[in-house]
C-alpha atoms as a PDB file:
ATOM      1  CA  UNK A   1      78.571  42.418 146.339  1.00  0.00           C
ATOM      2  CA  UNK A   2      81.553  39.932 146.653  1.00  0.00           C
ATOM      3  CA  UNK A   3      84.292  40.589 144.141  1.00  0.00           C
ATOM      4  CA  UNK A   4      85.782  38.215 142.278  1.00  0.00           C
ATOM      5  CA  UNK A   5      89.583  37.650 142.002  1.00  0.00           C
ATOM      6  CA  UNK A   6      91.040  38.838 139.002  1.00  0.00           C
ATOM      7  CA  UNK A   7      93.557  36.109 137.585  1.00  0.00           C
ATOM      8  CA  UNK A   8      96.863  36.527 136.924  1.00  0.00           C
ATOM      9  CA  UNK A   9      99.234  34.081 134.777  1.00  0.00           C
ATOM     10  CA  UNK A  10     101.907  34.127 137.306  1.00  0.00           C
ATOM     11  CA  UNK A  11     103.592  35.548 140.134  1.00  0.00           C
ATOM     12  CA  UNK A  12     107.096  35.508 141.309  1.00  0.00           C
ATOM     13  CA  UNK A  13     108.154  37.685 144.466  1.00  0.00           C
ATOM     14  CA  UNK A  14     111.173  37.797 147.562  1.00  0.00           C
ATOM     15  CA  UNK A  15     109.497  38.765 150.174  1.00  0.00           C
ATOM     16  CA  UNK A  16     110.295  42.725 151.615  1.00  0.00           C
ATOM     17  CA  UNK A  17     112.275  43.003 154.905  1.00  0.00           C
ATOM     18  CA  UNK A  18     112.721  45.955 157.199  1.00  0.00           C
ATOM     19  CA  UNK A  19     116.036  45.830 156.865  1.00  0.00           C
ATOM     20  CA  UNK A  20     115.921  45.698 152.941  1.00  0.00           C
ATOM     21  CA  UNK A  21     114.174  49.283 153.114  1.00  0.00           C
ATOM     22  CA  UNK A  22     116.731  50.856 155.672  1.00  0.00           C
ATOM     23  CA  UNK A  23     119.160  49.500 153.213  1.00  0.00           C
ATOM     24  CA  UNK A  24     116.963  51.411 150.482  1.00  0.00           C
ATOM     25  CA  UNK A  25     116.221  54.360 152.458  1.00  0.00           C
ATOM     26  CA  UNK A  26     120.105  55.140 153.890  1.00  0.00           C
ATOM     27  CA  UNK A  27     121.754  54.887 149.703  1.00  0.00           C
ATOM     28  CA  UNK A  28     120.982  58.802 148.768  1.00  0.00           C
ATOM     29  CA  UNK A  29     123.040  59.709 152.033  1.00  0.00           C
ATOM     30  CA  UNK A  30     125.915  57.098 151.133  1.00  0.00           C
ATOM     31  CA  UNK A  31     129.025  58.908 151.896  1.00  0.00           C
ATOM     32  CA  UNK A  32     133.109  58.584 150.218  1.00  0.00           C
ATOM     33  CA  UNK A  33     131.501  56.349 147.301  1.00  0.00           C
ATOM     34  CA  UNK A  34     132.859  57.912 143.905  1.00  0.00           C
ATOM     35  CA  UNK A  35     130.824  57.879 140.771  1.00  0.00           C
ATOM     36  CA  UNK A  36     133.074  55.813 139.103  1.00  0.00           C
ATOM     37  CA  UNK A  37     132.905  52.377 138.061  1.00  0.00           C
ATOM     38  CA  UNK A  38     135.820  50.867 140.613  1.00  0.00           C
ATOM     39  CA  UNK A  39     134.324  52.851 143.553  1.00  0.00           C
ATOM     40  CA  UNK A  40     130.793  51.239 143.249  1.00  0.00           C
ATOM     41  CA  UNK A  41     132.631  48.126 142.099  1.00  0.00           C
ATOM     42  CA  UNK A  42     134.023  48.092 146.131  1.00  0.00           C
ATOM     43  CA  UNK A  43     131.213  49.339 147.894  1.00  0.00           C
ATOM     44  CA  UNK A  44     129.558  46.337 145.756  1.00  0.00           C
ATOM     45  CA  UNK A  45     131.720  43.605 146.941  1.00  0.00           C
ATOM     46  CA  UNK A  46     131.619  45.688 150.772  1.00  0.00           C
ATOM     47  CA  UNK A  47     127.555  45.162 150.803  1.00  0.00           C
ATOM     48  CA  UNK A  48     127.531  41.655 148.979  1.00  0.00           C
ATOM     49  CA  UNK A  49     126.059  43.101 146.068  1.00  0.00           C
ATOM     50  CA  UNK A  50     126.049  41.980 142.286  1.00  0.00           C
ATOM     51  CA  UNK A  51     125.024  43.447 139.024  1.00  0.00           C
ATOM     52  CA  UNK A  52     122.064  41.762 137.620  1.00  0.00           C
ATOM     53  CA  UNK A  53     121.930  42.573 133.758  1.00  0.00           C
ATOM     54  CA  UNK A  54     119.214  40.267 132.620  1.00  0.00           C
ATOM     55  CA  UNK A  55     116.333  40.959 134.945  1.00  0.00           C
ATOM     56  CA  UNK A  56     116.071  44.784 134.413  1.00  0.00           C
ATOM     57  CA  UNK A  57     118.167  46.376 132.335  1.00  0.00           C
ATOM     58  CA  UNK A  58     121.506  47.895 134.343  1.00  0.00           C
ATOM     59  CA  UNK A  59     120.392  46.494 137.561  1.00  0.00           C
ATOM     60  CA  UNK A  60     122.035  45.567 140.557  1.00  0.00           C
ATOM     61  CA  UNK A  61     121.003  42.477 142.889  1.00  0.00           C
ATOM     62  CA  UNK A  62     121.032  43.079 146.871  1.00  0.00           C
ATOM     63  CA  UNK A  63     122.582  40.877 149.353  1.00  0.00           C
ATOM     64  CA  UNK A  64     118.650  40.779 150.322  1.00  0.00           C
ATOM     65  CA  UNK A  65     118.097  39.141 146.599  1.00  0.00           C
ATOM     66  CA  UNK A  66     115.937  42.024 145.647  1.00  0.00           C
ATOM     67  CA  UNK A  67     116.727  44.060 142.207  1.00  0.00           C
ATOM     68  CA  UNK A  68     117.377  47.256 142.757  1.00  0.00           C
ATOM     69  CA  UNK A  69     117.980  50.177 139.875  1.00  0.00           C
ATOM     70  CA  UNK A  70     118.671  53.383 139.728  1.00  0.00           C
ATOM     71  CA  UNK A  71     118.806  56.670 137.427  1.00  0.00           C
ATOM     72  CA  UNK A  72     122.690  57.074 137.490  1.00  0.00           C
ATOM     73  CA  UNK A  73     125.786  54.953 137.306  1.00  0.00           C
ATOM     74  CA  UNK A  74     125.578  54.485 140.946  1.00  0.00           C
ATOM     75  CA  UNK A  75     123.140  54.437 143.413  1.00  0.00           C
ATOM     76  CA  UNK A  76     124.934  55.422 146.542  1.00  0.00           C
ATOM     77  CA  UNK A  77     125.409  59.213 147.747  1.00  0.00           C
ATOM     78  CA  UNK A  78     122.932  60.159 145.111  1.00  0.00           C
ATOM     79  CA  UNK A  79     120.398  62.412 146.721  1.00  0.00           C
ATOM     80  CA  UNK A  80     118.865  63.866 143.990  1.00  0.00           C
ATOM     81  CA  UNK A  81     118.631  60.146 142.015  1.00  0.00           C
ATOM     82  CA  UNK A  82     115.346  57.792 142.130  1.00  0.00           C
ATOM     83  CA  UNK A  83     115.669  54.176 143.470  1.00  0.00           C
ATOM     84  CA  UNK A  84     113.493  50.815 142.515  1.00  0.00           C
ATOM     85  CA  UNK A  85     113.485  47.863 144.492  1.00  0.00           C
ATOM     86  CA  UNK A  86     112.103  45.066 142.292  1.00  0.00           C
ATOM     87  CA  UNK A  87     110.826  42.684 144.956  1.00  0.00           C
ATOM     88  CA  UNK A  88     107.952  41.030 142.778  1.00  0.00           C
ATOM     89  CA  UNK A  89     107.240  40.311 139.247  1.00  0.00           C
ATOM     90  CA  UNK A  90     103.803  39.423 137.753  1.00  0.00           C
ATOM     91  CA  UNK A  91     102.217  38.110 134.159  1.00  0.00           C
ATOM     92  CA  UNK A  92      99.377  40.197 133.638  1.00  0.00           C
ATOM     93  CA  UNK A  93      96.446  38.511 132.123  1.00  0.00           C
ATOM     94  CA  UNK A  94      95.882  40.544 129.057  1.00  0.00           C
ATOM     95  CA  UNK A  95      91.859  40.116 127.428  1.00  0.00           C
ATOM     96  CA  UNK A  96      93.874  41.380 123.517  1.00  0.00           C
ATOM     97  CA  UNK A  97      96.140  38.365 123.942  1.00  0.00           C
ATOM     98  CA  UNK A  98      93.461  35.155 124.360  1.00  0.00           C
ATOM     99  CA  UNK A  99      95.521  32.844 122.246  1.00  0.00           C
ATOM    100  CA  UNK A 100      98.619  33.445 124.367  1.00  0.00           C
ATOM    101  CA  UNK A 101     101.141  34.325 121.320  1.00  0.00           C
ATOM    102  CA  UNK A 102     102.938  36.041 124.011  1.00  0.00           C
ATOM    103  CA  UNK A 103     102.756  32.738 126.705  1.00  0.00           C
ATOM    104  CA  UNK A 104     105.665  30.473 125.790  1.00  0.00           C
ATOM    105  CA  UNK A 105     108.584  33.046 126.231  1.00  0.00           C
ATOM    106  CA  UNK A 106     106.742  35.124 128.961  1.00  0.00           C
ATOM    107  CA  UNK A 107     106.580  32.053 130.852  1.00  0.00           C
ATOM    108  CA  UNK A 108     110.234  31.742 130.367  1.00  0.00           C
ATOM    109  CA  UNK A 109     111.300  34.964 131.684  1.00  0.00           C
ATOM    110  CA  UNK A 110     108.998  34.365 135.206  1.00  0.00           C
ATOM    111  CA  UNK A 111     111.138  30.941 135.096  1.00  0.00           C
ATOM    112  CA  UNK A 112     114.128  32.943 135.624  1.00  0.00           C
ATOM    113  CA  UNK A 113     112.781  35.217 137.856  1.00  0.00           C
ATOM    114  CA  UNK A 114     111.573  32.591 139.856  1.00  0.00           C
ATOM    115  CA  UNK A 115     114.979  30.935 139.713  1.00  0.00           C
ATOM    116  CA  UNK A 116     116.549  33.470 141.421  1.00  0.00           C
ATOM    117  CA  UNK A 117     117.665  32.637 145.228  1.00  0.00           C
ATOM    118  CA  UNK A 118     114.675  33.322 147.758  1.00  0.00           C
ATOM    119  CA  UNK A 119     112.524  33.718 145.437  1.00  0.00           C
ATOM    120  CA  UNK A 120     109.608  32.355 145.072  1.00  0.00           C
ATOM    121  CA  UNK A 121     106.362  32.003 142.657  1.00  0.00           C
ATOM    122  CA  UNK A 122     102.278  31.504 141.843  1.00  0.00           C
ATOM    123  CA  UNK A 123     101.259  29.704 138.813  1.00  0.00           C
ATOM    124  CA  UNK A 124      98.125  30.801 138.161  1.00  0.00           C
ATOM    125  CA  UNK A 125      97.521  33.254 140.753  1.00  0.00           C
ATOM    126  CA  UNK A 126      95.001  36.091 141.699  1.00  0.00           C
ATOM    127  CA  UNK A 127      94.753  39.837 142.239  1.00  0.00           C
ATOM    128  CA  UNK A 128      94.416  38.595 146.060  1.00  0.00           C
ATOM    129  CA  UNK A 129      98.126  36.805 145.772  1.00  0.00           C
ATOM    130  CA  UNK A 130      99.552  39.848 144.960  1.00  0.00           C
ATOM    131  CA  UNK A 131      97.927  42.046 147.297  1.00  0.00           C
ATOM    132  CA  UNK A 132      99.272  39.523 150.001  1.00  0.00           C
ATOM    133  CA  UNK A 133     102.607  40.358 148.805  1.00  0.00           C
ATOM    134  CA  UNK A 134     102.214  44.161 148.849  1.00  0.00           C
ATOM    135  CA  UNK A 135     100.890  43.700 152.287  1.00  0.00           C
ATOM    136  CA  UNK A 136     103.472  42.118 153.685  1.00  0.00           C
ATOM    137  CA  UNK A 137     105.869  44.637 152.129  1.00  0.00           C
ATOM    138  CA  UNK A 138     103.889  47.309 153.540  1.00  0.00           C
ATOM    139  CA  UNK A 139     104.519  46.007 156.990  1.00  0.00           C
ATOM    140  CA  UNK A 140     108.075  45.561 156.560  1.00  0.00           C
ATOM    141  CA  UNK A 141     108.024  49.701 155.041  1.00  0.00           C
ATOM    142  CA  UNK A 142     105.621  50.615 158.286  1.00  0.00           C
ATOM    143  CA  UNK A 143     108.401  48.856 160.729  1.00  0.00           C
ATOM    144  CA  UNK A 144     111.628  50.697 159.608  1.00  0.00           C
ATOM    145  CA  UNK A 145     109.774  54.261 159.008  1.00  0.00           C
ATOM    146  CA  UNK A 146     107.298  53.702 162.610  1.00  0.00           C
ATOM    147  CA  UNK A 147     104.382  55.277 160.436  1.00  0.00           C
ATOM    148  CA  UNK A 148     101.277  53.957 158.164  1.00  0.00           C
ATOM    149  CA  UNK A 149     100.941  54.821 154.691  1.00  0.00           C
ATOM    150  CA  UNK A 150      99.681  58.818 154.317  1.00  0.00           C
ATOM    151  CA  UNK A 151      97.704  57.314 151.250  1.00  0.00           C
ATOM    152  CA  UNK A 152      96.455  54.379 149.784  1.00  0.00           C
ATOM    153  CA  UNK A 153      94.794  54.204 146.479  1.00  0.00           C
ATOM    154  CA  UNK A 154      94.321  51.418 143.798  1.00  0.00           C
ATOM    155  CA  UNK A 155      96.538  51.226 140.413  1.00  0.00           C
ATOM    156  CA  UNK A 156      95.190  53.076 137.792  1.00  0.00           C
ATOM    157  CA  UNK A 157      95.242  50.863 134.404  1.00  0.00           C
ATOM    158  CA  UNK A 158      97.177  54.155 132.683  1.00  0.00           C
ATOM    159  CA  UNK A 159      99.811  53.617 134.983  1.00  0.00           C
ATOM    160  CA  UNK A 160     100.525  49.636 134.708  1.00  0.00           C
ATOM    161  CA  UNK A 161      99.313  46.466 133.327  1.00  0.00           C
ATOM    162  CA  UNK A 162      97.330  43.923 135.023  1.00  0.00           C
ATOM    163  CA  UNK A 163      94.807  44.152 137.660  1.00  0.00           C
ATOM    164  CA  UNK A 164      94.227  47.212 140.142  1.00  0.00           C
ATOM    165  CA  UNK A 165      96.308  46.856 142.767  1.00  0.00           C
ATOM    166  CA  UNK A 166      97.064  48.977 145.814  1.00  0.00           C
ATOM    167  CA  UNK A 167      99.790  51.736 146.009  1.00  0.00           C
ATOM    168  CA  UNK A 168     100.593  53.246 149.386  1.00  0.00           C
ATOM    169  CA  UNK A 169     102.851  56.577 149.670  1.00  0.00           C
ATOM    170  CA  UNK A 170     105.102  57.551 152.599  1.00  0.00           C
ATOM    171  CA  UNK A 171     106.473  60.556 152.416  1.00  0.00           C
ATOM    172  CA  UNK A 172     110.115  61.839 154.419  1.00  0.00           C
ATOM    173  CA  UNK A 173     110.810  65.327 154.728  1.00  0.00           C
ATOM    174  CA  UNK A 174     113.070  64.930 151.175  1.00  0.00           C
ATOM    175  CA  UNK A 175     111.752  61.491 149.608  1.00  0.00           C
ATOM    176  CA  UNK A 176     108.372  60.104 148.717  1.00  0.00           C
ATOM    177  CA  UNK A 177     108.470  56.171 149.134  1.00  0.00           C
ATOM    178  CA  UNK A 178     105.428  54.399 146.579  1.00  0.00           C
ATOM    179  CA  UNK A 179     104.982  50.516 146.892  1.00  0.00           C
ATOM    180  CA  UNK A 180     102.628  48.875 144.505  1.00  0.00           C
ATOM    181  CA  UNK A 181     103.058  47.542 140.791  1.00  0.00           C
ATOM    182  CA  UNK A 182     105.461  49.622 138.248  1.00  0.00           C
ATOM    183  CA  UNK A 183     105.302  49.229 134.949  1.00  0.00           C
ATOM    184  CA  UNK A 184     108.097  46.842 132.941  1.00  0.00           C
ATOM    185  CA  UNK A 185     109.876  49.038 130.359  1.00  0.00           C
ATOM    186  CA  UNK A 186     112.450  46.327 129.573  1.00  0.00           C
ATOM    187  CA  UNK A 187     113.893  44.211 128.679  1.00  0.00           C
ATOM    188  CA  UNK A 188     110.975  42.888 127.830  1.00  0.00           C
ATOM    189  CA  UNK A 189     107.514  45.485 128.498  1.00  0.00           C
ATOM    190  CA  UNK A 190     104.716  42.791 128.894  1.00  0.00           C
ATOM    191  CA  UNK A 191     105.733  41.994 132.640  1.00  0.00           C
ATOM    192  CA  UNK A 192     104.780  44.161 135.507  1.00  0.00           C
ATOM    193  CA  UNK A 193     106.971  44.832 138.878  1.00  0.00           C
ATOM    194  CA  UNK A 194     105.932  45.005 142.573  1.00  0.00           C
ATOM    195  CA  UNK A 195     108.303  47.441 143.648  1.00  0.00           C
ATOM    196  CA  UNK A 196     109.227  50.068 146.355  1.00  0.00           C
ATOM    197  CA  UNK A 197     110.284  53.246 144.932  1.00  0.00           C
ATOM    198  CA  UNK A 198     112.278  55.763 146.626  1.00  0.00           C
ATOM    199  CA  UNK A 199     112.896  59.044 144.845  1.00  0.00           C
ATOM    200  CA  UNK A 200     112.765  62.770 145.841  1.00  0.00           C
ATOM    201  CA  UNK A 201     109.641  65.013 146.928  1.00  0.00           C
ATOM    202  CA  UNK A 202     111.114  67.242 143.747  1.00  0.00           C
ATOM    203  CA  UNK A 203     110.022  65.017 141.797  1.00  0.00           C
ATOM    204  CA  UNK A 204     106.250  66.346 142.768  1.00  0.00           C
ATOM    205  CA  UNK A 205     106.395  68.195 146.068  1.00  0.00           C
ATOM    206  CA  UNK A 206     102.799  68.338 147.224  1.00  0.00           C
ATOM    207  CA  UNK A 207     101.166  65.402 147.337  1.00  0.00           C
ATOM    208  CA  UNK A 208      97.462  66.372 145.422  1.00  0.00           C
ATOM    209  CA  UNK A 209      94.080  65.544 147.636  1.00  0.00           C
ATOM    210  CA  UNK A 210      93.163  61.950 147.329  1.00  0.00           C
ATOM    211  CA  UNK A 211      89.405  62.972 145.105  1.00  0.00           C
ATOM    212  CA  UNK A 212      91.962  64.650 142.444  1.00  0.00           C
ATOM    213  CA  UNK A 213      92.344  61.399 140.614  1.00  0.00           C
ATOM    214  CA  UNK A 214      93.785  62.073 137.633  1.00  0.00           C
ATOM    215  CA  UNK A 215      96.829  64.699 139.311  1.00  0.00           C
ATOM    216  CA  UNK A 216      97.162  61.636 141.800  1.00  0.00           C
ATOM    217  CA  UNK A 217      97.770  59.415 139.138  1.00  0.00           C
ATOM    218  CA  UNK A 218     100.233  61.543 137.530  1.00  0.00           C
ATOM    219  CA  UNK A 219     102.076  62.605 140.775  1.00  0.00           C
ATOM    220  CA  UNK A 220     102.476  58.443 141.624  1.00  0.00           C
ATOM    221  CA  UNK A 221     103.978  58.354 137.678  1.00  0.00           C
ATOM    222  CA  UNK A 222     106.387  61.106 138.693  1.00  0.00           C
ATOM    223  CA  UNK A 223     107.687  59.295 141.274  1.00  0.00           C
ATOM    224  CA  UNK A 224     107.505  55.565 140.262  1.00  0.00           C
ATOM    225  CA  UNK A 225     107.796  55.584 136.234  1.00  0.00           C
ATOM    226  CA  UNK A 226     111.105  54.541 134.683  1.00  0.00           C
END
């Protein structure tokens, strides 16, 4: 049976680079960067970096355009902190909202995503656009770490918004790396990212068998949920 493509309201998205995840991969092992506002200030202005404060909240934006954020004040030489790199954003349709109350302003907010340099957008799009996107970003993930994804499974809807997508999992021998949609907690909830997570194996060591759905599902929230 041919599926159908699940529609989407819009998509915005920078495409992934494999130099964007060595740049991701290489922050927990940052050395002589301070946890103090001038220090990461410098090592901002060193890398080209910016804070973003209106895309995510207490974000930072890349020299590679991407939004990256983090659980502490800084995210270099933090080994034990978890990393998001925002390089995709997506308007879920949602069946409870048919009279799009929630259109006008949601629209707005992919505007300004879309505005953003290198960026660019879908509108409408399909489950299929998006899955073009994570694939690409896989192969830019594959390229730096020389190694397929250990696991690929679909979304599951408890996870995120929007249509099943697919997450793939790479594991190092101290961080798990998940790419595939993320919820939005803020500032505004209704969105969902595309994002490559990067956060440590403590955050759920061993890595459950892929017909243990429902541990799966909450060992992929560990690791990517804000």
């Amino acid at each position: 049976m041919i599926r159908m493509p699940t529609p989407v309201h819009a998509l915005a998205h920078r495409p992934l680079t494999a130099s964007a995840v060595a740049e991701l991969v290489a922050l927990p092992t940052t050395l002589d960067v301070p946890e103090d506002d001038d220090a990461v200030d410098a090592e901002m202005r060193r890398r080209g970096w910016s804070w973003e404060p209106s895309l995510v909240c207490d974000s930072f934006c890349t020299a590679s355009g991407h939004v990256l954020c983090t659980d502490g004040i800084s995210p270099f030489g933090q080994p034990d902190a978890r990393h998001f790199l925002v390089f995709g954003q997506l308007y879920p349709v949602d069946p409870e909202d048919d009279d799009m109350a929630n259109g006008p302003w949601l629209y707005g907010l992919m505007d300004h995503w879309e505005r953003q340099p290198g960026w660019s957008g879908h509108r409408p799009g399909t489950d299929q656009d998006c899955e073009t996107v994570l694939a690409q970003a896989a192969q830019a993930v594959t390229e730096h770490l020389g190694t397929a994804p250990e696991r690929t499974v679909p979304s599951s809807e408890a996870m995120v918004a929007g249509p099943a997508l697919t997450q793939r999992i790479w594991r190092t021998a101290t961080h798990a790396l998940v790419l595939g949609p993320a919820a939005d907690h803020g500032p505004y909830g209704y969105l969902s990212h595309l994002q490559l997570s990067y956060t440590p194996l403590t955050c759920g060591p061993d890595l459950p068998p892929p017909d243990d759905e429902d541990s799966l599902t909450r060992w992929i929230t560990a690791h990517v949920d804000w």
